[in-house]
ModelCIF file with pLDDT and N, C-alpha, C, O atoms, coordinates in Angstrom:
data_MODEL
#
_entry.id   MODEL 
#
_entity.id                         1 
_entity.type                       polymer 
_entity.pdbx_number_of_molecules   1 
#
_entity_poly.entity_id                      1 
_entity_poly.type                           'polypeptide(L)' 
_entity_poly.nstd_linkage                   no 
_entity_poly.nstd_monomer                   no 
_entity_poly.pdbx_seq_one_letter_code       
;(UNK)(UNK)(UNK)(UNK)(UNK)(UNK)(UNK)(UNK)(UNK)(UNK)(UNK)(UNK)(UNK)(UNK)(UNK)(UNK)
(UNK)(UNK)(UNK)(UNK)(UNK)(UNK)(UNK)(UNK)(UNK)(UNK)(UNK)(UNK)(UNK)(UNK)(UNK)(UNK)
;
_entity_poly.pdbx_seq_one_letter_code_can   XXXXXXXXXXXXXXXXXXXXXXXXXXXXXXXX 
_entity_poly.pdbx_strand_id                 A 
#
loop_
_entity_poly_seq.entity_id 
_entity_poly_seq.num 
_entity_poly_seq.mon_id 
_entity_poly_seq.hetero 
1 1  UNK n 
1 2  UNK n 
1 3  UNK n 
1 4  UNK n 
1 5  UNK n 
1 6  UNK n 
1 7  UNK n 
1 8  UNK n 
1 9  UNK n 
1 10 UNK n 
1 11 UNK n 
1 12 UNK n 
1 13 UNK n 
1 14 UNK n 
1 15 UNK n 
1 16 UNK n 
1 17 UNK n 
1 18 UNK n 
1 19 UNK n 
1 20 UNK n 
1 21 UNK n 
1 22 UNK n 
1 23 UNK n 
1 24 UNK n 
1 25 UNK n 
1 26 UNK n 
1 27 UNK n 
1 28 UNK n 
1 29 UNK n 
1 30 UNK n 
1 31 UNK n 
1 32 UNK n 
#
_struct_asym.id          A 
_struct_asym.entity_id   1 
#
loop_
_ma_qa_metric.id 
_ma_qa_metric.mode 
_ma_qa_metric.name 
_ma_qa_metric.software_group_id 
_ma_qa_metric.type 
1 global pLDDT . pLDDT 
2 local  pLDDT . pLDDT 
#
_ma_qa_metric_global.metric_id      1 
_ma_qa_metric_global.metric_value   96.38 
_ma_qa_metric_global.model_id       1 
_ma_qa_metric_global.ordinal_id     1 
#
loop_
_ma_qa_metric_local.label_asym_id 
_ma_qa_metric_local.label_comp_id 
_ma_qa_metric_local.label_seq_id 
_ma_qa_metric_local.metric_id 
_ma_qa_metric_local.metric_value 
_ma_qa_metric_local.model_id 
_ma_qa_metric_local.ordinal_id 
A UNK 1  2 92.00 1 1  
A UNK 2  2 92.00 1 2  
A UNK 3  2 91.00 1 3  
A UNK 4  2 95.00 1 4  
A UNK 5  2 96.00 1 5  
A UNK 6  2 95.00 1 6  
A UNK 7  2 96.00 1 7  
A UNK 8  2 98.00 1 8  
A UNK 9  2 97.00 1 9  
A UNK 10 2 98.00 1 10 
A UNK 11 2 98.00 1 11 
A UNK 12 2 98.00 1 12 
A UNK 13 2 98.00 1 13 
A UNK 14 2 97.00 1 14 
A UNK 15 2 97.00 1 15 
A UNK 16 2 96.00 1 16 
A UNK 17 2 95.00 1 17 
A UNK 18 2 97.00 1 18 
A UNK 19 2 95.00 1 19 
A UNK 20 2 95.00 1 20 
A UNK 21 2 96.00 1 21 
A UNK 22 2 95.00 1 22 
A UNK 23 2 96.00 1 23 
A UNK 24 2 98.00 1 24 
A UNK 25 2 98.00 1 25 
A UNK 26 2 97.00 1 26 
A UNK 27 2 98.00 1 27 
A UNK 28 2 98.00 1 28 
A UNK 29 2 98.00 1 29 
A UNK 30 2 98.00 1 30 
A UNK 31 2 98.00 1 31 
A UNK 32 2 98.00 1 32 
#
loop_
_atom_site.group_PDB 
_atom_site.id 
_atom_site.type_symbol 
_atom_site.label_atom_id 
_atom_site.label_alt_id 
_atom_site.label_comp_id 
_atom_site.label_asym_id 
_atom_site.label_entity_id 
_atom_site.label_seq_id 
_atom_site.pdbx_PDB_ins_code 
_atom_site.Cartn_x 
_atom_site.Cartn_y 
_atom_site.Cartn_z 
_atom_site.occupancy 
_atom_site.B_iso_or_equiv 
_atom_site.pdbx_formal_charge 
_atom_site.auth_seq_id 
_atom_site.auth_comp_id 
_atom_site.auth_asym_id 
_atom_site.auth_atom_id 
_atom_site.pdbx_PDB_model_num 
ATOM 1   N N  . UNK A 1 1  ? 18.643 86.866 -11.158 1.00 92.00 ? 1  UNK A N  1 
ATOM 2   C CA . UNK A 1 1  ? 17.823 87.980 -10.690 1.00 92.00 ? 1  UNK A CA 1 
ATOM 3   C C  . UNK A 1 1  ? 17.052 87.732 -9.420  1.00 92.00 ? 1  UNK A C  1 
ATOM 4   O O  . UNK A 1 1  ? 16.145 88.472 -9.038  1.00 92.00 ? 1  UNK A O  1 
ATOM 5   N N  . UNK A 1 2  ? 17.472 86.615 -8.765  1.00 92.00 ? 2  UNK A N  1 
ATOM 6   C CA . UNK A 1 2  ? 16.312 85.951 -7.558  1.00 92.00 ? 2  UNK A CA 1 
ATOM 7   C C  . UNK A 1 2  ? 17.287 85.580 -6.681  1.00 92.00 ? 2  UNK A C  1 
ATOM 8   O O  . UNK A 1 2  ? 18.059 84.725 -7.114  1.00 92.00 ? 2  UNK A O  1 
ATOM 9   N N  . UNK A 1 3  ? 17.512 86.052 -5.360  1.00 91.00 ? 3  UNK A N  1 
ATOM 10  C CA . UNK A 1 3  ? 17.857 85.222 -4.371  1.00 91.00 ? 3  UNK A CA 1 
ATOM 11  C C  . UNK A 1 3  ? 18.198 84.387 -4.077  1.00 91.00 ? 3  UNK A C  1 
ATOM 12  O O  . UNK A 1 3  ? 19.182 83.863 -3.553  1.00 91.00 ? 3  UNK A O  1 
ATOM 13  N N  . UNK A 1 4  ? 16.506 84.041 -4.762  1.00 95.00 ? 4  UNK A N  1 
ATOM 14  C CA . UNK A 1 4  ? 15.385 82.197 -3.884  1.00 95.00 ? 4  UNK A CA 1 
ATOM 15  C C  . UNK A 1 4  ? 16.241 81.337 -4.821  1.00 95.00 ? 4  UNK A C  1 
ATOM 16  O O  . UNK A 1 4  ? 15.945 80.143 -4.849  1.00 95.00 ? 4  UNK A O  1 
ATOM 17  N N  . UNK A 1 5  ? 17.688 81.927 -5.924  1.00 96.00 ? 5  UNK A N  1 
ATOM 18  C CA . UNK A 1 5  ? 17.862 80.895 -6.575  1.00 96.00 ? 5  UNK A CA 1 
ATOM 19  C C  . UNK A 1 5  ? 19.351 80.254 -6.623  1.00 96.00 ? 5  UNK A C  1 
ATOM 20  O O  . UNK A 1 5  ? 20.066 79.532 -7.319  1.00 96.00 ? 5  UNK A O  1 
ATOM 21  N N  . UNK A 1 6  ? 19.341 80.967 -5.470  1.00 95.00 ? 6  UNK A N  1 
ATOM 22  C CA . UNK A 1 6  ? 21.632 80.664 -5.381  1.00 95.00 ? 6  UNK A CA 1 
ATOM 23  C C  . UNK A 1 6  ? 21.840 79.190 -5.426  1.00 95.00 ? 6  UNK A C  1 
ATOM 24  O O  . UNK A 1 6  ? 22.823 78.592 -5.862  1.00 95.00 ? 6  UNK A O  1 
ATOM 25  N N  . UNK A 1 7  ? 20.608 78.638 -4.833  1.00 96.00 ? 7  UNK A N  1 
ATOM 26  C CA . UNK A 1 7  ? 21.352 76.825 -4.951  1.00 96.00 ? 7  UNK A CA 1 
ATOM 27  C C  . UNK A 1 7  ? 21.030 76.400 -6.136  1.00 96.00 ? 7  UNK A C  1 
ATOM 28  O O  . UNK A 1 7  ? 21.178 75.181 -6.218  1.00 96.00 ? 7  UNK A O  1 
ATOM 29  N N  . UNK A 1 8  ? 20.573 76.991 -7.283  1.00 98.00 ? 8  UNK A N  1 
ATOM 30  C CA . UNK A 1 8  ? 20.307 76.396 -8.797  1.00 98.00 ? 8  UNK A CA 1 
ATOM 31  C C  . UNK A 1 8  ? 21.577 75.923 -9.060  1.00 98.00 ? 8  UNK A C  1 
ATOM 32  O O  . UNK A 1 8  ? 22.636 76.460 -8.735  1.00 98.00 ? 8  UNK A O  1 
ATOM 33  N N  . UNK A 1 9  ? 21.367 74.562 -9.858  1.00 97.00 ? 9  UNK A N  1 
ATOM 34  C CA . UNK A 1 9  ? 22.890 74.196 -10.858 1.00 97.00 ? 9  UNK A CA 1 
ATOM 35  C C  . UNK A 1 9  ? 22.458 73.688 -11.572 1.00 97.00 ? 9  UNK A C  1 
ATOM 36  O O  . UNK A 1 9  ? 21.956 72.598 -11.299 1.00 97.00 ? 9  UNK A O  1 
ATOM 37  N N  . UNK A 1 10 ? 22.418 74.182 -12.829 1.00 98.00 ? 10 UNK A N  1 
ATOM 38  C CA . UNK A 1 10 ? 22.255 73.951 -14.375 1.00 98.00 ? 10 UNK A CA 1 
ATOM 39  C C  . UNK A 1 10 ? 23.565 73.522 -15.125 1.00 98.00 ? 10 UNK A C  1 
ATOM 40  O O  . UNK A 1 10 ? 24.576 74.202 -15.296 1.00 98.00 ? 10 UNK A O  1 
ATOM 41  N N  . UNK A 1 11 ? 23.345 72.398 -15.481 1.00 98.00 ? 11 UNK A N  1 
ATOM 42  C CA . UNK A 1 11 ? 25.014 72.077 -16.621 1.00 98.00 ? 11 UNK A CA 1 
ATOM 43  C C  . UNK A 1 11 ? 24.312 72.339 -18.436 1.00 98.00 ? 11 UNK A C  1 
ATOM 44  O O  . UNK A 1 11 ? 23.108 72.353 -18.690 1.00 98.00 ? 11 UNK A O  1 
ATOM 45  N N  . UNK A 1 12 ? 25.149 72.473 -19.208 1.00 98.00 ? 12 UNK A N  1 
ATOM 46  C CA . UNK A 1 12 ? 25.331 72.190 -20.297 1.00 98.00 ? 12 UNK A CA 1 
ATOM 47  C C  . UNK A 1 12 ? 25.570 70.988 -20.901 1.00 98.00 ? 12 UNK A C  1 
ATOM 48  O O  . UNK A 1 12 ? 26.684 70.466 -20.857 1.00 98.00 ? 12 UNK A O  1 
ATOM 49  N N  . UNK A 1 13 ? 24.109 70.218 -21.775 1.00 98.00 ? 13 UNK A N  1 
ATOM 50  C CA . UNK A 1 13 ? 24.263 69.190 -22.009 1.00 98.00 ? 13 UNK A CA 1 
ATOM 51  C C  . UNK A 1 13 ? 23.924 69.409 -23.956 1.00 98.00 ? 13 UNK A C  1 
ATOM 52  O O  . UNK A 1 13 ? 23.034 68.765 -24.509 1.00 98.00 ? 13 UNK A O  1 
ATOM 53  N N  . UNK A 1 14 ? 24.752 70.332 -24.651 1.00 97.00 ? 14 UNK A N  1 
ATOM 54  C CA . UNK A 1 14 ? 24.034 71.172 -25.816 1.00 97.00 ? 14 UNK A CA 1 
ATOM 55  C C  . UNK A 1 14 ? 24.676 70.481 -27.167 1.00 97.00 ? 14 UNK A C  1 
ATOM 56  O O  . UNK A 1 14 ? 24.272 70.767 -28.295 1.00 97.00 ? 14 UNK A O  1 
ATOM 57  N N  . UNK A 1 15 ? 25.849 69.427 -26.875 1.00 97.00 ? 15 UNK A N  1 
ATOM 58  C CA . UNK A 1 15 ? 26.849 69.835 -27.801 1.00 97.00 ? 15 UNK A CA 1 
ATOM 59  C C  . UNK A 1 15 ? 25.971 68.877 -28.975 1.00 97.00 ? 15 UNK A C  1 
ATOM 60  O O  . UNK A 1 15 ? 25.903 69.379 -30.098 1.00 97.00 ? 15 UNK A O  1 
ATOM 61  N N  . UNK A 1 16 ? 25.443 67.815 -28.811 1.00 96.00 ? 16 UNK A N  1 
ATOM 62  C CA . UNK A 1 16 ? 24.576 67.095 -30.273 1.00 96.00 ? 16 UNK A CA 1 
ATOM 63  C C  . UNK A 1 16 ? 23.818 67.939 -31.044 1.00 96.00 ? 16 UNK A C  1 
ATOM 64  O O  . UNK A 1 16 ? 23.931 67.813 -32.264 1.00 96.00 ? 16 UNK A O  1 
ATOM 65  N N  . UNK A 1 17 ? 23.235 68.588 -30.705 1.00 95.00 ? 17 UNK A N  1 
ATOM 66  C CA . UNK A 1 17 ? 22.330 69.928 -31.585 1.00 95.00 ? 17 UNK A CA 1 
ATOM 67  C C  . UNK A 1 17 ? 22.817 70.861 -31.247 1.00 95.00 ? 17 UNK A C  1 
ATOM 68  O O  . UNK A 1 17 ? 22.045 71.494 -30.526 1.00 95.00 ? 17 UNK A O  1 
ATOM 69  N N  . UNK A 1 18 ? 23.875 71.401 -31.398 1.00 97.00 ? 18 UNK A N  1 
ATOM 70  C CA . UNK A 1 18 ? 24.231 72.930 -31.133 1.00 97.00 ? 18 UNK A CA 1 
ATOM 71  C C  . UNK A 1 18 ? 24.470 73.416 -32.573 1.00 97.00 ? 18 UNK A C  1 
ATOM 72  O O  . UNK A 1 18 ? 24.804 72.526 -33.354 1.00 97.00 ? 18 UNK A O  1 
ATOM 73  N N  . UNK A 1 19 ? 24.354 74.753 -33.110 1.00 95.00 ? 19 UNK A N  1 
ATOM 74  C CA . UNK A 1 19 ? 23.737 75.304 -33.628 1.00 95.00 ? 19 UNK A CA 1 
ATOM 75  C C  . UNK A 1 19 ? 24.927 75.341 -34.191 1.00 95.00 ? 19 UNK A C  1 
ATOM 76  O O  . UNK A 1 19 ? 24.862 74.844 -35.316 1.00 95.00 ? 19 UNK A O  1 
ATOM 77  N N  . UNK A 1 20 ? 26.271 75.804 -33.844 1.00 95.00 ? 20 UNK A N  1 
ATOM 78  C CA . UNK A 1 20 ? 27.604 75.272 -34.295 1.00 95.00 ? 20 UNK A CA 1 
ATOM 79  C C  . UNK A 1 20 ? 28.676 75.157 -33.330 1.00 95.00 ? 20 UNK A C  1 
ATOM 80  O O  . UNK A 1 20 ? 28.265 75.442 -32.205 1.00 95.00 ? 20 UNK A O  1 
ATOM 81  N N  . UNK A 1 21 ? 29.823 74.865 -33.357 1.00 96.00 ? 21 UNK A N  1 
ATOM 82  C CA . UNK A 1 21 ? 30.684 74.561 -32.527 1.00 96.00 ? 21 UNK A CA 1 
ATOM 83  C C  . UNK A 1 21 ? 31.503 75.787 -31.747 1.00 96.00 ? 21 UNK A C  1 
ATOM 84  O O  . UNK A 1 21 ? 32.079 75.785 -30.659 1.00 96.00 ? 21 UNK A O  1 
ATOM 85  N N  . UNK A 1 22 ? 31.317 76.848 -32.757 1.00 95.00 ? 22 UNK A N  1 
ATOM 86  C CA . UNK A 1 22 ? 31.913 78.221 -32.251 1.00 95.00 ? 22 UNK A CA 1 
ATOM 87  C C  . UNK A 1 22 ? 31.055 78.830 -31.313 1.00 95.00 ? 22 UNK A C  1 
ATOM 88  O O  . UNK A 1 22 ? 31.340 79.369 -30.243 1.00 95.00 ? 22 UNK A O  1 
ATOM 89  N N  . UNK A 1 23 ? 30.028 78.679 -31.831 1.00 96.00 ? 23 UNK A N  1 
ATOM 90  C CA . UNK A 1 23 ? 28.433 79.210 -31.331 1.00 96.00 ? 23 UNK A CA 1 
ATOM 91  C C  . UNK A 1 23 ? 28.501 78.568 -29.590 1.00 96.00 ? 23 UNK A C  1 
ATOM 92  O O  . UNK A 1 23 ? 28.923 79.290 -28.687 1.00 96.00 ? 23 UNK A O  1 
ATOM 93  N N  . UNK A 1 24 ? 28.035 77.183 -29.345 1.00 98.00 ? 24 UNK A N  1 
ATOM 94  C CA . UNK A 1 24 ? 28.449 76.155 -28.144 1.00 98.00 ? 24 UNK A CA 1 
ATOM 95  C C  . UNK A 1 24 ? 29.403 77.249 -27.472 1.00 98.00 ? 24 UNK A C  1 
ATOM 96  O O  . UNK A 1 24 ? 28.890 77.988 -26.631 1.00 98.00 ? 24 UNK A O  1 
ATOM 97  N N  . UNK A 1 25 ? 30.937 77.422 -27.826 1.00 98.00 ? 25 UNK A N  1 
ATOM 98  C CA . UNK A 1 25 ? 31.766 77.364 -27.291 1.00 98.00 ? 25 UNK A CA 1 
ATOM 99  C C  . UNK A 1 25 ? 31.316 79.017 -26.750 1.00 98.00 ? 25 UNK A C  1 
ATOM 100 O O  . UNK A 1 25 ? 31.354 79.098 -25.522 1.00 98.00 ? 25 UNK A O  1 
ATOM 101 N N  . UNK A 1 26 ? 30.965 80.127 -27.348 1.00 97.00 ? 26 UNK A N  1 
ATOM 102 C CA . UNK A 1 26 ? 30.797 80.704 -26.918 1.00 97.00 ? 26 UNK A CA 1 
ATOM 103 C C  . UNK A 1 26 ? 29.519 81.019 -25.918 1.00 97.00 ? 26 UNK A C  1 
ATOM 104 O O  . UNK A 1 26 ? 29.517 81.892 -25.050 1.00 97.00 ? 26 UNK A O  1 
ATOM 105 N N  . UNK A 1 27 ? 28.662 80.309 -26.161 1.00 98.00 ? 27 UNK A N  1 
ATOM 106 C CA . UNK A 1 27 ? 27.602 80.130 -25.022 1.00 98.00 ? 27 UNK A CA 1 
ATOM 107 C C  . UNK A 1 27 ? 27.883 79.962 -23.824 1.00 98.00 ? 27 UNK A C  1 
ATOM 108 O O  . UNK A 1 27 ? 27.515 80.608 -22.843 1.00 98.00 ? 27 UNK A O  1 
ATOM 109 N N  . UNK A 1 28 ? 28.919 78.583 -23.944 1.00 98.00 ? 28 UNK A N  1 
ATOM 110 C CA . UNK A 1 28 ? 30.052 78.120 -22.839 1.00 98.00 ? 28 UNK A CA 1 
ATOM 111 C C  . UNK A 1 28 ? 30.224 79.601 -22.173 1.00 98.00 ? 28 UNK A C  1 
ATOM 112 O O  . UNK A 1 28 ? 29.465 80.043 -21.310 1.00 98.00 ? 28 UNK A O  1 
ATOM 113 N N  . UNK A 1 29 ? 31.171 80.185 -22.631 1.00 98.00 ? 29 UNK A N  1 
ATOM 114 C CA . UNK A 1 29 ? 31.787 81.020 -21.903 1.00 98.00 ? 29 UNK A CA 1 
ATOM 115 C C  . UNK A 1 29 ? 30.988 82.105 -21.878 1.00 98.00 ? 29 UNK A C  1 
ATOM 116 O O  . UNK A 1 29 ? 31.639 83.045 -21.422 1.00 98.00 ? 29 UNK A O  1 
ATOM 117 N N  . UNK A 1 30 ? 30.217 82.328 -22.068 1.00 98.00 ? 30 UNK A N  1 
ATOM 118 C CA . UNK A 1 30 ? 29.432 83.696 -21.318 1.00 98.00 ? 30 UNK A CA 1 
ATOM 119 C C  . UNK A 1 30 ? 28.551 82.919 -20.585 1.00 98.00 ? 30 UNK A C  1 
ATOM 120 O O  . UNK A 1 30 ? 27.532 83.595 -20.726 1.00 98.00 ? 30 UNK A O  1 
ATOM 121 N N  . UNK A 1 31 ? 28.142 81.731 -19.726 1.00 98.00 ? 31 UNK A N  1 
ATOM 122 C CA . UNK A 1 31 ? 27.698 81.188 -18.441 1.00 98.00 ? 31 UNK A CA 1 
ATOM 123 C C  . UNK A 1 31 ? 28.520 81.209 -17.879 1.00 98.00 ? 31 UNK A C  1 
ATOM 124 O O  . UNK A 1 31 ? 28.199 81.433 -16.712 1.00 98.00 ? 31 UNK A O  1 
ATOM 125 N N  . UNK A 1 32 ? 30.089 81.038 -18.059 1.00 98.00 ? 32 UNK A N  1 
ATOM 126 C CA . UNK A 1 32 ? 30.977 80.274 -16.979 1.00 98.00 ? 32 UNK A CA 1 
ATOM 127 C C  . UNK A 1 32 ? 31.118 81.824 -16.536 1.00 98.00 ? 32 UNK A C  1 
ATOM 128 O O  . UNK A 1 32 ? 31.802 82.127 -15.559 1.00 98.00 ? 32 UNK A O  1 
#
């Protein structure tokens, strides 16, 4: 929603506590 933020890069580091594996995977893909 910001501009000021095009050079952000955030990775995914979720998979030890993720909530479940389907769950992860789809998180995955609605960022990518």
């Amino acid at each position: 929603g910001d501009g000021a933020l095009d050079g952000v890069r955030i990775a995914d580091y979720g998979t030890r506590r993720r909530f479940s594996r389907h769950w992860h995977e789809e998180v995955l893909l609605q960022l990518k």
